[in-house]
C-alpha atoms as a PDB file:
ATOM      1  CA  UNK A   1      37.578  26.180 -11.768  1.00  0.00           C
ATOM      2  CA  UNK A   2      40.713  26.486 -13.361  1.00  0.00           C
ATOM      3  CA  UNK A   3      43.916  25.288 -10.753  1.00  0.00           C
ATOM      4  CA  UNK A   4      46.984  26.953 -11.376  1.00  0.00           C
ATOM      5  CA  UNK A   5      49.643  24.675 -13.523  1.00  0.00           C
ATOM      6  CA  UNK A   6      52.228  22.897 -11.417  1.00  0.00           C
ATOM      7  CA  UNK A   7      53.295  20.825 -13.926  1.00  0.00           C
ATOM      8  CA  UNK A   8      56.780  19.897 -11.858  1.00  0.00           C
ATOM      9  CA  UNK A   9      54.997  19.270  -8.544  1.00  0.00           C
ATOM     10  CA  UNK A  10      52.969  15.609  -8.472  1.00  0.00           C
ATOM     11  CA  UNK A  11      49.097  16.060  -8.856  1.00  0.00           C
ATOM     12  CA  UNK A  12      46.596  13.215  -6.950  1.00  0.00           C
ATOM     13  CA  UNK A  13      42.526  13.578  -6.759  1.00  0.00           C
ATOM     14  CA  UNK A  14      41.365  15.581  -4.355  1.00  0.00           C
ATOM     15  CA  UNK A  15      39.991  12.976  -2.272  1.00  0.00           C
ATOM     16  CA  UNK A  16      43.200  11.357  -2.203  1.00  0.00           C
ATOM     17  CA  UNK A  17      44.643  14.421  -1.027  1.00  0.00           C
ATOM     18  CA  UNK A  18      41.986  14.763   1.589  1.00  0.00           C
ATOM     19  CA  UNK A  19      42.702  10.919   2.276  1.00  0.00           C
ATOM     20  CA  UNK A  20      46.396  11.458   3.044  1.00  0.00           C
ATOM     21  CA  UNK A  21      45.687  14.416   5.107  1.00  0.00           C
ATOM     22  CA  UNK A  22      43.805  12.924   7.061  1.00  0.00           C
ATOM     23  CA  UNK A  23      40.215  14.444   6.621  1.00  0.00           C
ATOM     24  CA  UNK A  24      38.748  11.303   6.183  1.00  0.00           C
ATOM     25  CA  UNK A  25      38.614   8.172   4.060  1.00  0.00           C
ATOM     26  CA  UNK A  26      38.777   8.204   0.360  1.00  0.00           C
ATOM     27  CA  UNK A  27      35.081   7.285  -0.256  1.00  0.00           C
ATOM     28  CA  UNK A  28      33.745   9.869   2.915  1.00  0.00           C
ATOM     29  CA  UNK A  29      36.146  12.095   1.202  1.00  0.00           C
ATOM     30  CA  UNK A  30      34.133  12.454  -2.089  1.00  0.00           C
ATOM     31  CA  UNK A  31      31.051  13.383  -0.260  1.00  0.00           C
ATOM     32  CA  UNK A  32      32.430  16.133   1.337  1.00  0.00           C
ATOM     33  CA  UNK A  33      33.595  17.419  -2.101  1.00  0.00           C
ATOM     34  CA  UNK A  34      29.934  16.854  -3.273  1.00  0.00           C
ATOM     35  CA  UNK A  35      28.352  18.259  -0.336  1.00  0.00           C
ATOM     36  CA  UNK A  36      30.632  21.688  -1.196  1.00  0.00           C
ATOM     37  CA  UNK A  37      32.996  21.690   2.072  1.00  0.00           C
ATOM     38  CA  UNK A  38      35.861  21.888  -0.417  1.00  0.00           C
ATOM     39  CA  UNK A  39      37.891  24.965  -1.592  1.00  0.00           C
ATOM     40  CA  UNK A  40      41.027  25.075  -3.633  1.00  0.00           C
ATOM     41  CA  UNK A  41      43.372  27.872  -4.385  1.00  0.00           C
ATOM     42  CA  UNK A  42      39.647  29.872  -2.448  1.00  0.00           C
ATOM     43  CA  UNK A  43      37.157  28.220  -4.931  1.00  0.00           C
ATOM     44  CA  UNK A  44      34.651  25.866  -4.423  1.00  0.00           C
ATOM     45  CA  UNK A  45      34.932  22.229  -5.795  1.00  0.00           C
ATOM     46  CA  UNK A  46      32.635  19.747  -6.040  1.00  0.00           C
ATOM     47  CA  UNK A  47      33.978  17.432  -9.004  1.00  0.00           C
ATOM     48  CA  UNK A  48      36.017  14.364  -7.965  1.00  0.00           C
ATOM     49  CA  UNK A  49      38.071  14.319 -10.854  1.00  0.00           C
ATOM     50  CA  UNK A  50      39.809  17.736  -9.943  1.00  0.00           C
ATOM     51  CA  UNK A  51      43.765  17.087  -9.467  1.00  0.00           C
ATOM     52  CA  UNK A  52      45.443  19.332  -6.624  1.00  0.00           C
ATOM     53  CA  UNK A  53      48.877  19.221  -5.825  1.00  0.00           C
ATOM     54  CA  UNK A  54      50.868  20.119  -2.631  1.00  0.00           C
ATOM     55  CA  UNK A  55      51.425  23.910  -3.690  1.00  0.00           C
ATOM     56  CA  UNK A  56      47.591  24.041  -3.843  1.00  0.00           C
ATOM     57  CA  UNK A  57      46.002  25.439  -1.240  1.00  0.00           C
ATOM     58  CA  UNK A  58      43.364  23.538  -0.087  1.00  0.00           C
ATOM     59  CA  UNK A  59      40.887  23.494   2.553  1.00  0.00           C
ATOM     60  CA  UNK A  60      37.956  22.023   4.075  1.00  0.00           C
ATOM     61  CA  UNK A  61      35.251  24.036   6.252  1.00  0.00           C
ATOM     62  CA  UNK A  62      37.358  27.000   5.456  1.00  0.00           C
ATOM     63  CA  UNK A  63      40.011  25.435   7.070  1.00  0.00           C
ATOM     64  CA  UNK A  64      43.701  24.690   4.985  1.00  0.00           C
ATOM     65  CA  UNK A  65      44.355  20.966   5.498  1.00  0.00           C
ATOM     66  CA  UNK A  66      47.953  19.414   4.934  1.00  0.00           C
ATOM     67  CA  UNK A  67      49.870  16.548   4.418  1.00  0.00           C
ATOM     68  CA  UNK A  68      50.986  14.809   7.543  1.00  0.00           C
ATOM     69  CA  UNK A  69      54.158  13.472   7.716  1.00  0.00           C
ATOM     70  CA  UNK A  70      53.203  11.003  10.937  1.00  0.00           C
ATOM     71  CA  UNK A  71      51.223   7.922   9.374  1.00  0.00           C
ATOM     72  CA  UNK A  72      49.295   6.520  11.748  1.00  0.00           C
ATOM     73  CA  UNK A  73      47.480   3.508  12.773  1.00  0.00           C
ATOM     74  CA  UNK A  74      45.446   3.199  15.926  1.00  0.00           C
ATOM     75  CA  UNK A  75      43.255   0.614  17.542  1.00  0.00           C
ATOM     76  CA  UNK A  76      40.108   2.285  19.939  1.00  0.00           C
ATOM     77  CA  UNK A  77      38.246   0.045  21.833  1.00  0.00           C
ATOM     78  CA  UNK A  78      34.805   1.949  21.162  1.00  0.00           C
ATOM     79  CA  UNK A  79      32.511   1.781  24.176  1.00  0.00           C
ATOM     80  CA  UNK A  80      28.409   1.871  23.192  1.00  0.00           C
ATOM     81  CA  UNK A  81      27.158   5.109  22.470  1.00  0.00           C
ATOM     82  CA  UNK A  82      29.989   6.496  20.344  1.00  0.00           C
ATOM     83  CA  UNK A  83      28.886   7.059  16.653  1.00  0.00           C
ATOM     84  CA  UNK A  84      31.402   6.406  13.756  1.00  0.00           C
ATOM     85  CA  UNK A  85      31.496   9.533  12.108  1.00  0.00           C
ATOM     86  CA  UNK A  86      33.897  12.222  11.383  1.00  0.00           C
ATOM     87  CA  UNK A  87      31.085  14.457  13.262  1.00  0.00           C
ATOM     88  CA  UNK A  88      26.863  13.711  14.413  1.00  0.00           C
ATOM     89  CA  UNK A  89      24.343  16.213  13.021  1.00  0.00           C
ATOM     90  CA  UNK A  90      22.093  14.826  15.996  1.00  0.00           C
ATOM     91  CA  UNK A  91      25.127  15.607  18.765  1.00  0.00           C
ATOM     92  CA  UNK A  92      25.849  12.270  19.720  1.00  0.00           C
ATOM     93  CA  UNK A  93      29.179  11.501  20.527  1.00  0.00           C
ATOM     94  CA  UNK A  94      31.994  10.782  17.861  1.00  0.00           C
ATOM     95  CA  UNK A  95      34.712   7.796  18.300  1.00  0.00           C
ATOM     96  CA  UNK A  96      37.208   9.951  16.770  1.00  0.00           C
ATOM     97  CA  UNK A  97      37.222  12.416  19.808  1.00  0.00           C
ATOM     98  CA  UNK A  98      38.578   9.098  22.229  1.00  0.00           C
ATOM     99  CA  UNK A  99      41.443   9.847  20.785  1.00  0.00           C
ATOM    100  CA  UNK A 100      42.005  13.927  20.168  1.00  0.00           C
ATOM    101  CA  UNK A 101      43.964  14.497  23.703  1.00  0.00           C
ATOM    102  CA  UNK A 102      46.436  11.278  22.418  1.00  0.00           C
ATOM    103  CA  UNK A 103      47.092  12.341  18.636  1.00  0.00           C
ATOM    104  CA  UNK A 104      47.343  15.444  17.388  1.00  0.00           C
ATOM    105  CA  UNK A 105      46.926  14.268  13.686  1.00  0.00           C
ATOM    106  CA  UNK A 106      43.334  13.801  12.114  1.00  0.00           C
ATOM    107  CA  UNK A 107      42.574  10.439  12.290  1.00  0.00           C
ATOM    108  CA  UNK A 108      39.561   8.832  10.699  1.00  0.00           C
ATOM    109  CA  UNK A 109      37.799   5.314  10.961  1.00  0.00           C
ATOM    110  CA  UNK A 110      38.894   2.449   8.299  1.00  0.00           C
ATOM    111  CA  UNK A 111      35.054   0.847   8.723  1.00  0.00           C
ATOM    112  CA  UNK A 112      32.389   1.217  10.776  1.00  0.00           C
ATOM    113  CA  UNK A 113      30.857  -0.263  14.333  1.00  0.00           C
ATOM    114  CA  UNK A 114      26.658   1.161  15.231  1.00  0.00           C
ATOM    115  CA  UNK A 115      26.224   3.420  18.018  1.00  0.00           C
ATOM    116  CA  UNK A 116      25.087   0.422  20.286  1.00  0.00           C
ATOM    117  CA  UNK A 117      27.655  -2.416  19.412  1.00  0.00           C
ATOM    118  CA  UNK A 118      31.067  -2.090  20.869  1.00  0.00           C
ATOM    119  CA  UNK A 119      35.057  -3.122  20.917  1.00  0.00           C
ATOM    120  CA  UNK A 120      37.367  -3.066  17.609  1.00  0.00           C
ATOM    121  CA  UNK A 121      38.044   0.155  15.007  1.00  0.00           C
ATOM    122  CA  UNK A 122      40.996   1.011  13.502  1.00  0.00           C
ATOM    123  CA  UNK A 123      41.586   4.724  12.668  1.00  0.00           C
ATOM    124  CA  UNK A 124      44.212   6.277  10.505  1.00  0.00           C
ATOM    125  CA  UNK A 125      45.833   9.641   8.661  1.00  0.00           C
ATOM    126  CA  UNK A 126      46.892   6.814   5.613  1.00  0.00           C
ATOM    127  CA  UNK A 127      44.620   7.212   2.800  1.00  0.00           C
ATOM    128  CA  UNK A 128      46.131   4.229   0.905  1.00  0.00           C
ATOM    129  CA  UNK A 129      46.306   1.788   4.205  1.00  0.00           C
ATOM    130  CA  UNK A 130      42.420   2.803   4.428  1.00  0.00           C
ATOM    131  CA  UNK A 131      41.511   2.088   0.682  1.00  0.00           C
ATOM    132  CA  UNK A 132      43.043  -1.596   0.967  1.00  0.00           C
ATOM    133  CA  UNK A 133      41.450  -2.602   4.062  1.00  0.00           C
ATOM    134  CA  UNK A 134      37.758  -0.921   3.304  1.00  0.00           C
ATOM    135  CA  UNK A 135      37.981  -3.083  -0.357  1.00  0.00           C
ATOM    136  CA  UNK A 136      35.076  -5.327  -0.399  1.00  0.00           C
ATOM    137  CA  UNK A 137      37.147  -7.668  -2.539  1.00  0.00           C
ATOM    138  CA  UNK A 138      39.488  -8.145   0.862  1.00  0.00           C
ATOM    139  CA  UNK A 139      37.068 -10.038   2.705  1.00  0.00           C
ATOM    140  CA  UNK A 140      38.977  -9.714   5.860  1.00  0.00           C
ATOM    141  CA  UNK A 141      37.864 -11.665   8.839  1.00  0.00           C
ATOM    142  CA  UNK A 142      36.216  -9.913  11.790  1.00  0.00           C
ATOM    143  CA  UNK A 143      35.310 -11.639  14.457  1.00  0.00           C
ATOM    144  CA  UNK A 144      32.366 -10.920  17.399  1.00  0.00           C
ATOM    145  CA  UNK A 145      31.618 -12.006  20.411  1.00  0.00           C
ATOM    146  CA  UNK A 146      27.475 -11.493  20.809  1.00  0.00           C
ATOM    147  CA  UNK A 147      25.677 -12.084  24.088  1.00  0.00           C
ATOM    148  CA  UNK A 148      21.534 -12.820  23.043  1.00  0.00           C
ATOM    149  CA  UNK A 149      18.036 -12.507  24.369  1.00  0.00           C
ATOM    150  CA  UNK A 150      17.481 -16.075  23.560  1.00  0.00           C
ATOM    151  CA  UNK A 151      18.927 -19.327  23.338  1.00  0.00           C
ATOM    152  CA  UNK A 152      21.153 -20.258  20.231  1.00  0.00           C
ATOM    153  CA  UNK A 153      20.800 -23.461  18.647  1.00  0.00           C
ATOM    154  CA  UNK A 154      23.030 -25.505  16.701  1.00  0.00           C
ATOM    155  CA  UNK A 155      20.316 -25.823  13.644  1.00  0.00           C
ATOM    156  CA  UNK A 156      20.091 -21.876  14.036  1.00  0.00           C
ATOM    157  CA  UNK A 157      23.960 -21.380  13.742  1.00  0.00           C
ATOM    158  CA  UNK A 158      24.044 -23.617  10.640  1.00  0.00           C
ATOM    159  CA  UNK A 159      21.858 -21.190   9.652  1.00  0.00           C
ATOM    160  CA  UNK A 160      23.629 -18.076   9.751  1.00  0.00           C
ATOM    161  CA  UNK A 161      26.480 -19.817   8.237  1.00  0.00           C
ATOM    162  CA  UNK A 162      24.108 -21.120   5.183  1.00  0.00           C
ATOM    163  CA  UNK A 163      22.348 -17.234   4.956  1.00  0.00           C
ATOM    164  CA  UNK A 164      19.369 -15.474   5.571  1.00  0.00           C
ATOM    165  CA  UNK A 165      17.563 -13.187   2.926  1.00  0.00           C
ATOM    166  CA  UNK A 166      15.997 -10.014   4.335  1.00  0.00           C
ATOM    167  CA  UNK A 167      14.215  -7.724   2.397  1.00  0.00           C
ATOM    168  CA  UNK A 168      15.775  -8.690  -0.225  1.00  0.00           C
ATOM    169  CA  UNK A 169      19.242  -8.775   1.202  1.00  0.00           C
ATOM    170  CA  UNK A 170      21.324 -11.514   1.418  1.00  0.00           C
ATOM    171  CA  UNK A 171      23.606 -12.085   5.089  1.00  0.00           C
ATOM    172  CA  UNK A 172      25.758 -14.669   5.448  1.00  0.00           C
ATOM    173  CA  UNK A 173      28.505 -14.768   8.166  1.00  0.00           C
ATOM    174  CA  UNK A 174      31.611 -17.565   7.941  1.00  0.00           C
ATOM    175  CA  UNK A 175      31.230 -18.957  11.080  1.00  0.00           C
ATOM    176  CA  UNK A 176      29.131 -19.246  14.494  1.00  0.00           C
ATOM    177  CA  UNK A 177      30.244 -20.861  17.082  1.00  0.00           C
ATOM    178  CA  UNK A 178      27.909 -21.558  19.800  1.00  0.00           C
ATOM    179  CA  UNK A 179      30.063 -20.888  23.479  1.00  0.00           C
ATOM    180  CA  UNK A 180      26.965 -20.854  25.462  1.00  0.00           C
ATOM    181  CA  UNK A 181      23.010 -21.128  24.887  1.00  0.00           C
ATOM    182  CA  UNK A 182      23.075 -17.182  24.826  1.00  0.00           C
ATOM    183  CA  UNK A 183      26.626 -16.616  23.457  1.00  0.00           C
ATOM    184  CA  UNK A 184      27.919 -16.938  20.467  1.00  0.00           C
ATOM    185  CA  UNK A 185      31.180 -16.090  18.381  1.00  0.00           C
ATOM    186  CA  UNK A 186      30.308 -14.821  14.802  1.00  0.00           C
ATOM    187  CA  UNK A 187      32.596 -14.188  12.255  1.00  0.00           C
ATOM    188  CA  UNK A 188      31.830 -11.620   8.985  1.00  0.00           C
ATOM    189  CA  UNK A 189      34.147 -11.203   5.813  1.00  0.00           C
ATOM    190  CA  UNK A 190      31.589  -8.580   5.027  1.00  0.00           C
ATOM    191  CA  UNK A 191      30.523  -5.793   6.398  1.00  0.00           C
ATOM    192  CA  UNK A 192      26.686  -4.943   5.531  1.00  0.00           C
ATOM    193  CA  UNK A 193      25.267  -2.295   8.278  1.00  0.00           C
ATOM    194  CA  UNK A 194      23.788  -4.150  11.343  1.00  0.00           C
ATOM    195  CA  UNK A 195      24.606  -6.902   9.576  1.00  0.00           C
ATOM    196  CA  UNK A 196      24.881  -9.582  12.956  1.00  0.00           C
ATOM    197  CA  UNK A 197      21.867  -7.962  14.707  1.00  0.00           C
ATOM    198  CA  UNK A 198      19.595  -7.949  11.697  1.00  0.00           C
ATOM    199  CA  UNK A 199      20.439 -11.964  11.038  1.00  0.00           C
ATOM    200  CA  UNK A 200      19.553 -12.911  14.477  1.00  0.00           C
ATOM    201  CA  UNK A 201      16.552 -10.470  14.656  1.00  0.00           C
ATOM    202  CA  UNK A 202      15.665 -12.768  11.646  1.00  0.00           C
ATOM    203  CA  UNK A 203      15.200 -15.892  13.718  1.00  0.00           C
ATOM    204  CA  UNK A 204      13.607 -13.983  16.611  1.00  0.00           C
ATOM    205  CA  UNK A 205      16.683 -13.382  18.388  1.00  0.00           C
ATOM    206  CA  UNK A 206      17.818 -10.252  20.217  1.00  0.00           C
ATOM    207  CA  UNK A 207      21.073  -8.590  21.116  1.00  0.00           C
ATOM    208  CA  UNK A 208      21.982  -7.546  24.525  1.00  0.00           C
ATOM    209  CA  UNK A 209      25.682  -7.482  23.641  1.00  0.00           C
ATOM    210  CA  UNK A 210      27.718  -7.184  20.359  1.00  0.00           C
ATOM    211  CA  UNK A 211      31.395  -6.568  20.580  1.00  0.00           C
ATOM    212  CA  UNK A 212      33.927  -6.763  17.885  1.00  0.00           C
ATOM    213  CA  UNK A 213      37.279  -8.825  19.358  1.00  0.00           C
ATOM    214  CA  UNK A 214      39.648  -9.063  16.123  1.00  0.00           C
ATOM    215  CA  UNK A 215      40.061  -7.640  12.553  1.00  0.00           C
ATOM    216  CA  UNK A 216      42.146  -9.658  10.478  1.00  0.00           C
ATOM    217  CA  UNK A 217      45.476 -10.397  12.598  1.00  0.00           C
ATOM    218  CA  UNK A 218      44.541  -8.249  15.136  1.00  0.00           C
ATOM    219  CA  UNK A 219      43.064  -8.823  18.323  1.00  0.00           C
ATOM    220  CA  UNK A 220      41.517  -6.837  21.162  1.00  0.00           C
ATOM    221  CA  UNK A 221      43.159  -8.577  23.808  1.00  0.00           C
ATOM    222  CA  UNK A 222      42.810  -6.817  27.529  1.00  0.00           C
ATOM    223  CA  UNK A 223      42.361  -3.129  25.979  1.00  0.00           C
ATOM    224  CA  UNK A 224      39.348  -1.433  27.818  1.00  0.00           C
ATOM    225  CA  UNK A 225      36.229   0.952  26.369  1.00  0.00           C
ATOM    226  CA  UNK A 226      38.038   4.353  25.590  1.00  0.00           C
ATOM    227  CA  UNK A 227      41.462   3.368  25.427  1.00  0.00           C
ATOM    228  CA  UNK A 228      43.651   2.906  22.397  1.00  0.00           C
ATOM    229  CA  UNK A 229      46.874   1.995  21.181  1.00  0.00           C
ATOM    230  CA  UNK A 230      48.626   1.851  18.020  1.00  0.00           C
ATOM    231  CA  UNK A 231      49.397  -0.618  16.175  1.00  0.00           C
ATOM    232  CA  UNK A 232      52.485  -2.769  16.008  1.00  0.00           C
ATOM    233  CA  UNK A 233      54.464  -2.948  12.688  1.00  0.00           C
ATOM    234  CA  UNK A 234      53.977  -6.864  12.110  1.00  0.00           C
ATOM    235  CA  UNK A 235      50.148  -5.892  13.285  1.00  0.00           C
ATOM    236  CA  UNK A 236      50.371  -3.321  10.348  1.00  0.00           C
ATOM    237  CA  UNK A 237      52.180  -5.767   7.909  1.00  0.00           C
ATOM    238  CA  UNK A 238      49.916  -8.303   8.749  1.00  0.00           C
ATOM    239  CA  UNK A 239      46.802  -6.429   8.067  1.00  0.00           C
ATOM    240  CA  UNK A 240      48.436  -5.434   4.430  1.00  0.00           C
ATOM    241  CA  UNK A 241      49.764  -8.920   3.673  1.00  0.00           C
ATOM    242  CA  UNK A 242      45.608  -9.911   4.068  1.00  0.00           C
ATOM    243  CA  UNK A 243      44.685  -7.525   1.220  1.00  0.00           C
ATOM    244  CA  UNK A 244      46.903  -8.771  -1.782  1.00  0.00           C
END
């Protein structure tokens, strides 16, 4: 398709446009563009190198999106049983919808927690705040407290810390830290799906509990399942200052 010429006004991508609108991140962003959920000026688009600009209109589901003024930054505590998706072909429910009667903007989720495991995301409308802190070169810290089947040893921590290959994948996490024979403290600077749970299931270890208790500079503190908060500037700041 051919997009009309707005040479004066400033063109992006169109999944950074969806990005600061808050559809979703930049990377879920071009797969709703692939998956054809995208029109501009009322055709469909479904390369990732179109450019739009703000005169464009564009929508998503049929639906014109905008740029949000409000950038914002949120912390949920997820409880289990919440899925990390913008929305669950199999009905289950969605994180994001915690927080629809608080914000009015559409927020998204800057990484990911499984269905079962519970405690830290961070959601935002900031495309460019998402793109820094989902960089895999960031390695930001996250830390989890996990409650197990089994006894822990030392030998098996060292372990964890040394790596495990599965299937040809290789986990590692930076540090765990035994704080009783069936809890420990784990913490990732990676984030490889079911990444904790599929390291312990490794050395015959279950999980009865998994809950994520900082990201970076931020912490969890006494915020209970289903509530949120946003976050602080020097929180904000913080997180940033980790990804240069």
């Amino acid at each position: 398709m051919n997009l009309q010429d707005n040479s004066v006004e400033k063109k992006v991508r169109l999944q950074a446009f969806l990005a600061h609108c808050g559809v979703a991140s930049r990377r879920a962003s071009e797969q709703i563009i692939l998956d054809g959920r995208v029109s501009v000026n009322g055709s469909v688009v479904t390369e990732l190198g179109t450019k739009v600009s703000e005169v464009d209109e564009v929508c998503v589901d049929g639906k014109k999106i905008e740029l949000e003024n409000q950038k914002r930054y949120v912390l949920l505590n997820k409880p289990a049983g919440f899925v990390c998706s913008l929305s669950d072909e199999k009905g289950r429910p969605v994180a994001a919808d915690l927080l629809k009667d608080k914000y009015s903007e559409r927020l998204y989720n800057v990484g990911r927690l499984d269905m079962y495991s519970k405690g830290m995301i961070l959601f935002t409308n900031d495309g460019d705040f998402a793109a820094k802190l989902s960089h895999p070169s960031r390695q930001i810290e996250k830390e989890y407290i996990v409650e197990t089947s089994q006894d822990v040893s030392e030998e098996t921590a060292r372990k964890l810390e040394h790596g495990v290959r599965i299937e040809d994948v290789f986990y590692k996490c930076a540090r765990c830290q035994i704080l009783k024979p069936r809890k420990i403290k784990i913490i990732l600077i990676e984030g490889k799906n079911r990444e904790i749970r599929k390291m312990l299931e490794s050395q015959n270890i279950g999980t009865r509990s998994l809950v994520r208790v900082r990201i970076g500079n931020v912490n969890l503190d006494d915020l209970k399942p289903g509530e949120s908060r946003d976050l602080t500037q020097s929180e904000i700041n913080g997180l940033l200052n980790l990804c240069k």
